[in-house]
C-alpha atoms as a PDB file:
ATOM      1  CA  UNK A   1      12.429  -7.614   6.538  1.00  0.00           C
ATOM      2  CA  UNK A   2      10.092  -7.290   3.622  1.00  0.00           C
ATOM      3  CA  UNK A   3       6.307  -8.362   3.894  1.00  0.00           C
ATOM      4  CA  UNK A   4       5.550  -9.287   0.536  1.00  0.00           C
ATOM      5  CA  UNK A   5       3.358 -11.959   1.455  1.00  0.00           C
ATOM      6  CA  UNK A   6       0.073 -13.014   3.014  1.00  0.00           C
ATOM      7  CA  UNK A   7       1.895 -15.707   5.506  1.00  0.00           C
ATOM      8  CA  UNK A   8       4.581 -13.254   6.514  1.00  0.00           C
ATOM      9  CA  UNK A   9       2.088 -10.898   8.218  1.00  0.00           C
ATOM     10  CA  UNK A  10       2.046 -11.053  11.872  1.00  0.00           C
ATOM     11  CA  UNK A  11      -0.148  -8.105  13.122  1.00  0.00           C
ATOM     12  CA  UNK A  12      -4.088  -7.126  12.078  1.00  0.00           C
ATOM     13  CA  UNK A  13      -2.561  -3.659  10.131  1.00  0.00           C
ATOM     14  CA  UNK A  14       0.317  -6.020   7.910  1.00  0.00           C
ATOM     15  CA  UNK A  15      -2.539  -7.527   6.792  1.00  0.00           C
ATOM     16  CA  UNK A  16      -4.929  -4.924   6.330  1.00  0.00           C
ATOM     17  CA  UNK A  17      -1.863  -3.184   4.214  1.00  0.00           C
ATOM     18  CA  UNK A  18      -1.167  -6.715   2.702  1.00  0.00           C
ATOM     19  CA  UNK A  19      -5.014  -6.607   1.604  1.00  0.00           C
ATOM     20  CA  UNK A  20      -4.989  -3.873   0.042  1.00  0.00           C
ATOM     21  CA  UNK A  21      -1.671  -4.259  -2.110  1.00  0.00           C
ATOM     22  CA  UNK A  22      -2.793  -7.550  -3.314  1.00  0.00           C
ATOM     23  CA  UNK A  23      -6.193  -5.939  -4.211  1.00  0.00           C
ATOM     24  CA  UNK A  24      -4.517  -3.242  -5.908  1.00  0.00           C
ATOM     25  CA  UNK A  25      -2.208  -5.596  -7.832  1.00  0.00           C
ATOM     26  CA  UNK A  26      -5.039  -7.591  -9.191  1.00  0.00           C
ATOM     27  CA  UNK A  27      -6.638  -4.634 -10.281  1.00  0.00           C
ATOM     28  CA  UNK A  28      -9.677  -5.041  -8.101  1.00  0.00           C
ATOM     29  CA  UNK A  29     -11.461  -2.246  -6.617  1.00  0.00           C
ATOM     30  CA  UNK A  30     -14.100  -3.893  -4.981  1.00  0.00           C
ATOM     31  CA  UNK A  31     -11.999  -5.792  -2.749  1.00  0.00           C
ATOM     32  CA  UNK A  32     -10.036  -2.670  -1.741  1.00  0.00           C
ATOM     33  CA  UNK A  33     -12.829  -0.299  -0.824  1.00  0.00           C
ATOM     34  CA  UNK A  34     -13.715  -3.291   1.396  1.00  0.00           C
ATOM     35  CA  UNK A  35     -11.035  -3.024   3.820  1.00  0.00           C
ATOM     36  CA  UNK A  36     -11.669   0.267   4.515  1.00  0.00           C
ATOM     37  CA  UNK A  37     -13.944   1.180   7.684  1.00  0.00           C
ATOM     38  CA  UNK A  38     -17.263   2.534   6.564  1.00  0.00           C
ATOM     39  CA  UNK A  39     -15.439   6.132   7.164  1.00  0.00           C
ATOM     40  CA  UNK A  40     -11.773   5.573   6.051  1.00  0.00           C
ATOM     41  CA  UNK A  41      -9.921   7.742   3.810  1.00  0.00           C
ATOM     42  CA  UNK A  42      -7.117   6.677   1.272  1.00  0.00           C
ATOM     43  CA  UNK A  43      -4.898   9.488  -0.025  1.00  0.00           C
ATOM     44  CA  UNK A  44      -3.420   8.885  -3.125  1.00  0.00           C
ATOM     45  CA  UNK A  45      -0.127   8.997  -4.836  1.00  0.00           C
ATOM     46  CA  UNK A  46      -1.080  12.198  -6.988  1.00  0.00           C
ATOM     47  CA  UNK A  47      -2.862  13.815  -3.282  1.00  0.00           C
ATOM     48  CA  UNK A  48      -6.349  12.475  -4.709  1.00  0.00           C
ATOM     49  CA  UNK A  49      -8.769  11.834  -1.722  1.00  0.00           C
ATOM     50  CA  UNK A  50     -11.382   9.522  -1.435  1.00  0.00           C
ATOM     51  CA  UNK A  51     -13.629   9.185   1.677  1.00  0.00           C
ATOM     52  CA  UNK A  52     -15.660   6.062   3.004  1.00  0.00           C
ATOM     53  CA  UNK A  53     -16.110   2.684   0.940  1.00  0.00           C
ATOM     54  CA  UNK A  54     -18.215   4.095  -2.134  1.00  0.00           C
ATOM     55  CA  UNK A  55     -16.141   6.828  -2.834  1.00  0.00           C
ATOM     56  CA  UNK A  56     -13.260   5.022  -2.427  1.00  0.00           C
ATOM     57  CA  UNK A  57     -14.808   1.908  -5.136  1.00  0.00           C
ATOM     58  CA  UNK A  58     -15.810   4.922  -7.307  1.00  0.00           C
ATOM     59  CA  UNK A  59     -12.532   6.725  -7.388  1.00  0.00           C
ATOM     60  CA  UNK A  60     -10.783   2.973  -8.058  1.00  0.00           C
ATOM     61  CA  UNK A  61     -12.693   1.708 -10.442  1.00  0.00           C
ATOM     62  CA  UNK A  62     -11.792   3.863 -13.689  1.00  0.00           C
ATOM     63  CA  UNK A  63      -7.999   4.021 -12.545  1.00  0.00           C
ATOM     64  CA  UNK A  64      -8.283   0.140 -12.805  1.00  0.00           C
ATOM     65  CA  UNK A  65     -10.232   0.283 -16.030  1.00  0.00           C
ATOM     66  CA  UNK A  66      -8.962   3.212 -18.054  1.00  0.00           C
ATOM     67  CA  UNK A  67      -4.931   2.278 -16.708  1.00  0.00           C
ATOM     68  CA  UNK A  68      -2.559  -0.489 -17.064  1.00  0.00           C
ATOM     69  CA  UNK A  69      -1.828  -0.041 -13.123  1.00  0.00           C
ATOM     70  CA  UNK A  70       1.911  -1.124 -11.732  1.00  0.00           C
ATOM     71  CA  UNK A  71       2.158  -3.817  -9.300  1.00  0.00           C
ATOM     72  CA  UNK A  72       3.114  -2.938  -5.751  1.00  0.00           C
ATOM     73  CA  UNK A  73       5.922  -4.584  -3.898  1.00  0.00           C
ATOM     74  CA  UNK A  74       6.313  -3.621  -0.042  1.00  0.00           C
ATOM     75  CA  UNK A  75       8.738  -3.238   2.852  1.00  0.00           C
ATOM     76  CA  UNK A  76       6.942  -2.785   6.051  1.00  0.00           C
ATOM     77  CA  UNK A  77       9.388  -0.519   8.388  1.00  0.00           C
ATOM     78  CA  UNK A  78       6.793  -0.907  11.423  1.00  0.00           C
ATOM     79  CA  UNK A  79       4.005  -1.288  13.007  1.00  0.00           C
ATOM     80  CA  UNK A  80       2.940   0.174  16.397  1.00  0.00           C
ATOM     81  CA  UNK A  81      -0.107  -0.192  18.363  1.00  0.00           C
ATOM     82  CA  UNK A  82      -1.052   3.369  19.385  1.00  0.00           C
ATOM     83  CA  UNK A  83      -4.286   2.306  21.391  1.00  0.00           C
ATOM     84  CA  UNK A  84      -6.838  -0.169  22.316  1.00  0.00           C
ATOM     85  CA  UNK A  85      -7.495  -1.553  18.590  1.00  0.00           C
ATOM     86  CA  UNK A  86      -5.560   0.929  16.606  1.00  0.00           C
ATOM     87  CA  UNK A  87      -2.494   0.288  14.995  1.00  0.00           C
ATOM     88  CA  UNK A  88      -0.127   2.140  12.246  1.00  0.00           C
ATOM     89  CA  UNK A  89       1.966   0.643  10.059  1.00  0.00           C
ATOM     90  CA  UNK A  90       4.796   2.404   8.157  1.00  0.00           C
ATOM     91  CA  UNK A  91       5.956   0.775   5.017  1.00  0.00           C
ATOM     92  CA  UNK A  92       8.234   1.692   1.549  1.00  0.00           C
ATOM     93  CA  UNK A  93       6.467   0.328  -1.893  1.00  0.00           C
ATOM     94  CA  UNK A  94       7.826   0.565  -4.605  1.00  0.00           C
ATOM     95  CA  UNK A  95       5.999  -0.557  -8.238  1.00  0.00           C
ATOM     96  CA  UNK A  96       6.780  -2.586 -11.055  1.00  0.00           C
ATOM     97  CA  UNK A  97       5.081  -2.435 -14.387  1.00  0.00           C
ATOM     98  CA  UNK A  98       3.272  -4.685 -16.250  1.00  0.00           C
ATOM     99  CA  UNK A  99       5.520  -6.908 -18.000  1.00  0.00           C
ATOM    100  CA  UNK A 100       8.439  -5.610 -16.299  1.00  0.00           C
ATOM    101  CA  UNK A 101      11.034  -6.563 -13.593  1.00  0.00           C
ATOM    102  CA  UNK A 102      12.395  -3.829 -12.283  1.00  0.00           C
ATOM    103  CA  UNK A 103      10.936  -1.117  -9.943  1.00  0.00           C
ATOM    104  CA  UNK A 104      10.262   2.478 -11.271  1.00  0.00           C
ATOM    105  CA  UNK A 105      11.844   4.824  -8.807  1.00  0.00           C
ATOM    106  CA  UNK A 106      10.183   7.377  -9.930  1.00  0.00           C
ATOM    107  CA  UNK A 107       6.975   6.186  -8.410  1.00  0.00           C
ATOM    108  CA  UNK A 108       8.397   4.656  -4.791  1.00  0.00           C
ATOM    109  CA  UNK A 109       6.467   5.577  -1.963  1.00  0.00           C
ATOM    110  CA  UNK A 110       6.284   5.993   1.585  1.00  0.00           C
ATOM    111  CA  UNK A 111       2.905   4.339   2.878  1.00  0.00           C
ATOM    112  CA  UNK A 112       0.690   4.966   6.031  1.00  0.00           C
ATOM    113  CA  UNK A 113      -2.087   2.969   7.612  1.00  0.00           C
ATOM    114  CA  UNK A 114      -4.105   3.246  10.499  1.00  0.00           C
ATOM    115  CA  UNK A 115      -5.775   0.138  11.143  1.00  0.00           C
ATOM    116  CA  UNK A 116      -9.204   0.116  13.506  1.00  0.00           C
ATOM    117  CA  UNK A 117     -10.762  -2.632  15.182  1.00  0.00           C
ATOM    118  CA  UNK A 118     -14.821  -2.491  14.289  1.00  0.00           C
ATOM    119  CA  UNK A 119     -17.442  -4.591  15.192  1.00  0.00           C
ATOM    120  CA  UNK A 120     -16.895  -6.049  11.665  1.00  0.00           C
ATOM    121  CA  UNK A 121     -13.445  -6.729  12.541  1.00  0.00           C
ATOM    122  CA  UNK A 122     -10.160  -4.943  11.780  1.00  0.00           C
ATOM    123  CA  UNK A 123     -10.095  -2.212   8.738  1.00  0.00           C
ATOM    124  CA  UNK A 124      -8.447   0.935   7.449  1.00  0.00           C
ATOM    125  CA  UNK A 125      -9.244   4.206   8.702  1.00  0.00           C
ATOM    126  CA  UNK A 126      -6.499   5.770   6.693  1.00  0.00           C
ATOM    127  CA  UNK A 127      -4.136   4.994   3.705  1.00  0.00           C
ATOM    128  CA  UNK A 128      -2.123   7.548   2.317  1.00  0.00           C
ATOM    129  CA  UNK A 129       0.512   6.679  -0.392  1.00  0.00           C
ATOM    130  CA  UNK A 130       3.241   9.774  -0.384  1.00  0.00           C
ATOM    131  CA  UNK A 131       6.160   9.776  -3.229  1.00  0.00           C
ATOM    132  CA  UNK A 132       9.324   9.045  -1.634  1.00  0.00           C
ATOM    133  CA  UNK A 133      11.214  11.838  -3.508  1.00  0.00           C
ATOM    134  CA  UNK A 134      13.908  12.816  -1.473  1.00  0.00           C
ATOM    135  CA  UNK A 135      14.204  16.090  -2.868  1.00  0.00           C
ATOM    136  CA  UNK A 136      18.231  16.932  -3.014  1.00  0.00           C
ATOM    137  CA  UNK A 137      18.906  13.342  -2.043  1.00  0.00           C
ATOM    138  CA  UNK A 138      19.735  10.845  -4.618  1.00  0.00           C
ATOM    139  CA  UNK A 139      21.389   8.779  -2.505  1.00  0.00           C
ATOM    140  CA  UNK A 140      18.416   7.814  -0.217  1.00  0.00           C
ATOM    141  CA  UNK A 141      16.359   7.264  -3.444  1.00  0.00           C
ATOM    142  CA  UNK A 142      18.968   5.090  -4.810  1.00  0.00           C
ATOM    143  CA  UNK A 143      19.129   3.121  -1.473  1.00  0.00           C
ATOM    144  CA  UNK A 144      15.501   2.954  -0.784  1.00  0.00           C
ATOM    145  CA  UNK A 145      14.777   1.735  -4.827  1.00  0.00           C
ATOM    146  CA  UNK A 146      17.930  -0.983  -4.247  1.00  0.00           C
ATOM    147  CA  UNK A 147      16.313  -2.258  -1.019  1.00  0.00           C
ATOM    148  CA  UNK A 148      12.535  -2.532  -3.315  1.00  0.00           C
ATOM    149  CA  UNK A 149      14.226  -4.287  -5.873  1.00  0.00           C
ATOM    150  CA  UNK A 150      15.729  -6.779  -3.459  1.00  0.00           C
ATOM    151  CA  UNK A 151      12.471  -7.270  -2.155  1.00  0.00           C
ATOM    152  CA  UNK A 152      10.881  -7.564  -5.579  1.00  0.00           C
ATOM    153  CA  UNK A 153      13.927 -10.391  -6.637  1.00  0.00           C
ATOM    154  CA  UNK A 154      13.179 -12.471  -3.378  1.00  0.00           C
ATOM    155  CA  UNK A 155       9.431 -12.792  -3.188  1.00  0.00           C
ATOM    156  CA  UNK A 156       7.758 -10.472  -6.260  1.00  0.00           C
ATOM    157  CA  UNK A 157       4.757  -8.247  -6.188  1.00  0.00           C
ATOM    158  CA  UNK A 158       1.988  -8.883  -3.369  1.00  0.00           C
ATOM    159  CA  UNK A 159      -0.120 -11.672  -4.236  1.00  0.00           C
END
Protein backbone atom coordinates (compact mmCIF):
# COMPACT_ATOMS: atom_id res chain seq x y z
CA UNK A 1 0.00 0.00 0.00
CA UNK A 2 1.74 3.22 -0.83
CA UNK A 3 2.41 5.96 1.92
CA UNK A 4 2.41 8.96 0.01
CA UNK A 5 0.88 10.94 2.56
CA UNK A 6 1.16 12.53 5.98
CA UNK A 7 -2.39 10.92 7.24
CA UNK A 8 -1.54 7.50 5.89
CA UNK A 9 1.40 7.04 8.31
CA UNK A 10 0.75 4.83 11.14
CA UNK A 11 4.15 4.21 12.91
CA UNK A 12 6.90 7.01 14.38
CA UNK A 13 9.59 5.78 11.31
CA UNK A 14 6.55 6.31 8.27
CA UNK A 15 6.63 9.51 9.47
CA UNK A 16 10.05 10.25 10.12
CA UNK A 17 10.55 8.86 6.28
CA UNK A 18 7.34 10.86 5.35
CA UNK A 19 9.28 14.00 6.88
CA UNK A 20 11.92 13.81 5.17
CA UNK A 21 10.43 13.18 1.55
CA UNK A 22 8.18 16.07 1.93
CA UNK A 23 11.23 18.15 3.06
CA UNK A 24 13.13 16.99 0.23
CA UNK A 25 10.30 17.71 -2.24
CA UNK A 26 9.98 21.25 -1.15
CA UNK A 27 13.46 21.72 -1.53
CA UNK A 28 14.12 22.49 2.09
CA UNK A 29 17.17 21.52 3.82
CA UNK A 30 16.64 22.90 7.01
CA UNK A 31 13.71 20.94 7.75
CA UNK A 32 15.47 17.70 6.73
CA UNK A 33 18.66 17.92 8.72
CA UNK A 34 16.08 18.37 11.51
CA UNK A 35 14.79 14.99 11.65
CA UNK A 36 17.88 13.56 11.96
CA UNK A 37 19.24 12.65 15.62
CA UNK A 38 22.06 14.93 16.58
CA UNK A 39 24.36 11.84 15.24
CA UNK A 40 22.41 10.40 12.22
CA UNK A 41 23.84 9.70 8.96
CA UNK A 42 22.03 9.93 5.49
CA UNK A 43 23.73 8.12 2.60
CA UNK A 44 22.99 9.37 -0.57
CA UNK A 45 21.89 8.27 -3.94
CA UNK A 46 25.46 8.88 -5.57
CA UNK A 47 27.14 7.01 -1.94
CA UNK A 48 27.69 10.75 -0.62
CA UNK A 49 27.76 10.70 3.28
CA UNK A 50 26.82 13.20 5.55
CA UNK A 51 27.06 12.83 9.38
CA UNK A 52 24.99 14.64 12.22
CA UNK A 53 22.50 17.67 11.55
CA UNK A 54 25.12 20.38 10.26
CA UNK A 55 26.73 18.31 7.93
CA UNK A 56 23.80 16.96 6.79
CA UNK A 57 22.11 20.99 6.26
CA UNK A 58 25.54 21.73 4.67
CA UNK A 59 25.70 18.89 2.24
CA UNK A 60 21.71 19.77 1.34
CA UNK A 61 21.77 23.06 0.94
CA UNK A 62 23.75 23.60 -2.49
CA UNK A 63 22.06 20.36 -4.00
CA UNK A 64 18.78 22.35 -3.31
CA UNK A 65 20.23 25.59 -4.58
CA UNK A 66 22.56 24.80 -7.45
CA UNK A 67 19.76 21.73 -8.76
CA UNK A 68 16.32 21.60 -9.99
CA UNK A 69 15.82 18.44 -7.53
CA UNK A 70 13.02 15.60 -8.59
CA UNK A 71 10.17 15.05 -6.39
CA UNK A 72 10.02 11.81 -4.44
CA UNK A 73 7.05 9.52 -4.47
CA UNK A 74 7.18 6.43 -1.95
CA UNK A 75 6.03 2.86 -1.32
CA UNK A 76 6.77 1.81 2.14
CA UNK A 77 7.36 -2.21 1.99
CA UNK A 78 7.72 -2.28 5.98
CA UNK A 79 8.38 -1.31 8.99
CA UNK A 80 9.66 -3.38 11.97
CA UNK A 81 10.39 -2.49 15.42
CA UNK A 82 13.82 -4.03 16.13
CA UNK A 83 14.01 -2.75 19.87
CA UNK A 84 12.80 -0.63 22.61
CA UNK A 85 12.40 2.74 20.43
CA UNK A 86 14.04 1.68 17.26
CA UNK A 87 12.35 0.98 14.25
CA UNK A 88 13.35 0.40 10.35
CA UNK A 89 11.42 1.06 7.66
CA UNK A 90 12.01 -0.33 4.12
CA UNK A 91 10.50 1.59 1.31
CA UNK A 92 10.81 1.92 -2.91
CA UNK A 93 10.88 5.82 -4.19
CA UNK A 94 10.88 6.55 -7.14
CA UNK A 95 11.22 10.50 -8.57
CA UNK A 96 9.48 12.63 -10.83
CA UNK A 97 10.84 15.78 -12.34
CA UNK A 98 9.91 19.08 -12.22
CA UNK A 99 7.21 19.67 -14.54
CA UNK A 100 6.83 16.15 -15.29
CA UNK A 101 4.45 13.17 -14.67
CA UNK A 102 6.08 10.30 -15.02
CA UNK A 103 8.79 8.61 -12.83
CA UNK A 104 12.47 8.36 -14.09
CA UNK A 105 13.49 4.78 -13.62
CA UNK A 106 16.65 5.48 -13.92
CA UNK A 107 16.79 7.11 -10.55
CA UNK A 108 14.28 4.55 -8.39
CA UNK A 109 15.54 3.63 -5.21
CA UNK A 110 15.48 1.33 -2.47
CA UNK A 111 15.31 3.41 0.92
CA UNK A 112 16.39 2.59 4.58
CA UNK A 113 15.61 4.24 7.88
CA UNK A 114 16.33 3.61 11.28
CA UNK A 115 14.22 5.61 13.38
CA UNK A 116 15.37 6.35 17.31
CA UNK A 117 13.38 7.47 20.06
CA UNK A 118 15.42 10.61 21.88
CA UNK A 119 14.58 12.63 24.58
CA UNK A 120 13.56 15.12 21.82
CA UNK A 121 11.31 12.62 20.47
CA UNK A 122 11.56 10.21 17.52
CA UNK A 123 14.39 10.93 14.66
CA UNK A 124 16.64 9.33 12.08
CA UNK A 125 19.70 7.67 12.92
CA UNK A 126 20.17 6.49 9.40
CA UNK A 127 18.87 7.18 5.80
CA UNK A 128 20.45 5.66 3.02
CA UNK A 129 18.91 6.03 -0.52
CA UNK A 130 20.45 2.94 -2.78
CA UNK A 131 19.58 2.84 -6.76
CA UNK A 132 17.31 0.09 -7.37
CA UNK A 133 19.22 -1.14 -10.49
CA UNK A 134 18.61 -4.58 -10.79
CA UNK A 135 21.58 -5.29 -12.64
CA UNK A 136 20.58 -8.16 -15.41
CA UNK A 137 16.96 -7.69 -14.42
CA UNK A 138 14.75 -5.54 -16.44
CA UNK A 139 11.89 -7.07 -15.48
CA UNK A 140 12.01 -6.18 -11.71
CA UNK A 141 12.90 -2.57 -12.79
CA UNK A 142 10.02 -2.48 -15.05
CA UNK A 143 7.72 -3.85 -12.24
CA UNK A 144 9.07 -1.86 -9.44
CA UNK A 145 8.89 1.68 -11.84
CA UNK A 146 5.01 0.42 -12.86
CA UNK A 147 4.13 -0.02 -9.16
CA UNK A 148 5.88 3.99 -8.51
CA UNK A 149 3.95 5.26 -11.19
CA UNK A 150 0.73 3.82 -9.82
CA UNK A 151 1.54 5.31 -6.71
CA UNK A 152 2.47 8.63 -8.28
CA UNK A 153 -1.22 8.53 -10.46
CA UNK A 154 -3.20 7.84 -7.13
CA UNK A 155 -1.87 10.29 -4.60
CA UNK A 156 1.37 12.32 -6.33
CA UNK A 157 4.65 13.28 -4.82
CA UNK A 158 4.90 13.57 -0.83
CA UNK A 159 3.48 16.67 0.33
Amino acid sequence: MPTTSFANATTEAETLHHHLLAAWNRRDASAMAAAFADDGSMVGFDGSQANGRSQIERHLTPIFADHPTAAFVSIVREVRTVADGVQLLRADAGMVRPGERSVNPATNAVQSLVGVQTDGGWRVALFQNTPAAFHGRPKEAERLTAELQAAFDANGVVR
